[in-house]
Protein backbone atom coordinates (compact mmCIF):
# COMPACT_ATOMS: atom_id res chain seq x y z
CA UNK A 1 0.00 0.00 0.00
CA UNK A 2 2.91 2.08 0.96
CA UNK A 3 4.53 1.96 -2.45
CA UNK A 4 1.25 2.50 -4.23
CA UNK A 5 1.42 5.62 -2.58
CA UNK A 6 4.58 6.53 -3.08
CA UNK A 7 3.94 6.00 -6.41
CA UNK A 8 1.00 8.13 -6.90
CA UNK A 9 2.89 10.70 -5.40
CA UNK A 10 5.45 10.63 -7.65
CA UNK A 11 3.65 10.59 -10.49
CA UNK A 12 2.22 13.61 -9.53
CA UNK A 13 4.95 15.67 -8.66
CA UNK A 14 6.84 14.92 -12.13
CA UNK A 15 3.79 16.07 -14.22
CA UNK A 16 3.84 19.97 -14.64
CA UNK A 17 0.08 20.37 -15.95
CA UNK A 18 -2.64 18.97 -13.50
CA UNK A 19 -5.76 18.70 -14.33
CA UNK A 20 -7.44 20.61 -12.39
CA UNK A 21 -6.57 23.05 -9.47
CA UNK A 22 -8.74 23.62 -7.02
CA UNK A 23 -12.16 25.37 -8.00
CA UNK A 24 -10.93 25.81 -11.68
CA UNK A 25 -13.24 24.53 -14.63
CA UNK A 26 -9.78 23.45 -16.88
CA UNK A 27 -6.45 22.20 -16.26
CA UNK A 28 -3.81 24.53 -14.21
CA UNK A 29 0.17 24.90 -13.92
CA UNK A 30 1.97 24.34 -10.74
CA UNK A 31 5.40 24.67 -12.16
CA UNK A 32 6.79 25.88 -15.32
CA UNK A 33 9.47 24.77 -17.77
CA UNK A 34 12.58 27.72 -17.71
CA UNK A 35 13.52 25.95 -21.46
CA UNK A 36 12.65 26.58 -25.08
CA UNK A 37 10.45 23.90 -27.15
CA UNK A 38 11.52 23.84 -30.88
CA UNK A 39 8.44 24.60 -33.13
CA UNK A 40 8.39 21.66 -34.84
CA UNK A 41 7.86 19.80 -31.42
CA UNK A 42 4.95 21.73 -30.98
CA UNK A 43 1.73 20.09 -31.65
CA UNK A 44 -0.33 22.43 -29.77
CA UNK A 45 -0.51 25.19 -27.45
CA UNK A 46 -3.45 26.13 -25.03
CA UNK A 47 -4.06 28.92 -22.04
CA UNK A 48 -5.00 27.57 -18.61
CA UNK A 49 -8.12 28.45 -17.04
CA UNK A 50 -8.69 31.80 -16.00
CA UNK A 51 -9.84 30.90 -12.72
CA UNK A 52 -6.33 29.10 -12.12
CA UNK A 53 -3.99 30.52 -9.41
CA UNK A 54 -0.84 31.19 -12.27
CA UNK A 55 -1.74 31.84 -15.54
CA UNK A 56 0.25 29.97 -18.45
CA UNK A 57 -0.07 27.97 -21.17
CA UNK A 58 0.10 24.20 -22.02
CA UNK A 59 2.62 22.96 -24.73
CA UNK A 60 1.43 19.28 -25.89
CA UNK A 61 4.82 17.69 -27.66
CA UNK A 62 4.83 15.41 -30.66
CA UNK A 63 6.08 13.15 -27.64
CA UNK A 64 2.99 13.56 -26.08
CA UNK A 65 4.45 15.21 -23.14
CA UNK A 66 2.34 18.23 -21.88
CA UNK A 67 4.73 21.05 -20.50
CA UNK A 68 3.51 23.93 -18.61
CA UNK A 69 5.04 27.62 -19.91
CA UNK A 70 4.61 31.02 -18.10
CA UNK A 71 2.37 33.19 -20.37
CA UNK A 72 5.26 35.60 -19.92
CA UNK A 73 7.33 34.20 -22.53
CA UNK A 74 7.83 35.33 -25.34
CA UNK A 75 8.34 32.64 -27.79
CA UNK A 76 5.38 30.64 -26.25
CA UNK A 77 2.89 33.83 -26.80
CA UNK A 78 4.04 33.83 -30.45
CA UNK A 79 3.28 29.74 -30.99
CA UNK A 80 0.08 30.41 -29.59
CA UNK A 81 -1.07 33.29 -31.19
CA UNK A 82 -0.15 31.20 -34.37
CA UNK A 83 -2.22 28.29 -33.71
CA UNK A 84 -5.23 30.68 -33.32
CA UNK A 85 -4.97 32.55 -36.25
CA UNK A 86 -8.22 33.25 -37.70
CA UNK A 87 -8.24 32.68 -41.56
CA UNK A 88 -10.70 33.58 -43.91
């Protein structure tokens, strides 16, 4: 039981995006990768809920890792804003 525990814990503590923090609708951040993703590793990019306690945004990899960024950088603003362009 002990190392189910443990494991569960772990688990938790390596994953950046969880799904949900307390009281928010969507998935929130708890800690946030410092790094750059290369844009062809980017598969998509989405904001967290507003009603999360640190905004930021959600990187899914073509790994299928999901990586947590500050909405304060930079390059992840501009691979977002990409993804949502609007064509018509």
């Amino acid at each position: 039981m002990q190392t189910l525990i443990l494991t569960v814990l772990l688990l938790a503590v390596s994953c950046t995006a969880m799904p949900r923090g307390l009281n928010a609708p969507g998935p929130c951040c708890f800690k946030f990768f410092t790094g750059r993703i290369p844009k062809p590793k980017i598969i998509s990019v989405i904001k967290t809920h507003s009603h999360c306690h640190v905004q930021g945004f959600i990187i899914s990899t073509a790994r299928g890792r999901k990586i947590c960024v500050s909405q304060n950088v930079v390059w992840a603003q501009t691979a977002f804003k990409e993804q949502h362009v609007v064509k018509g």
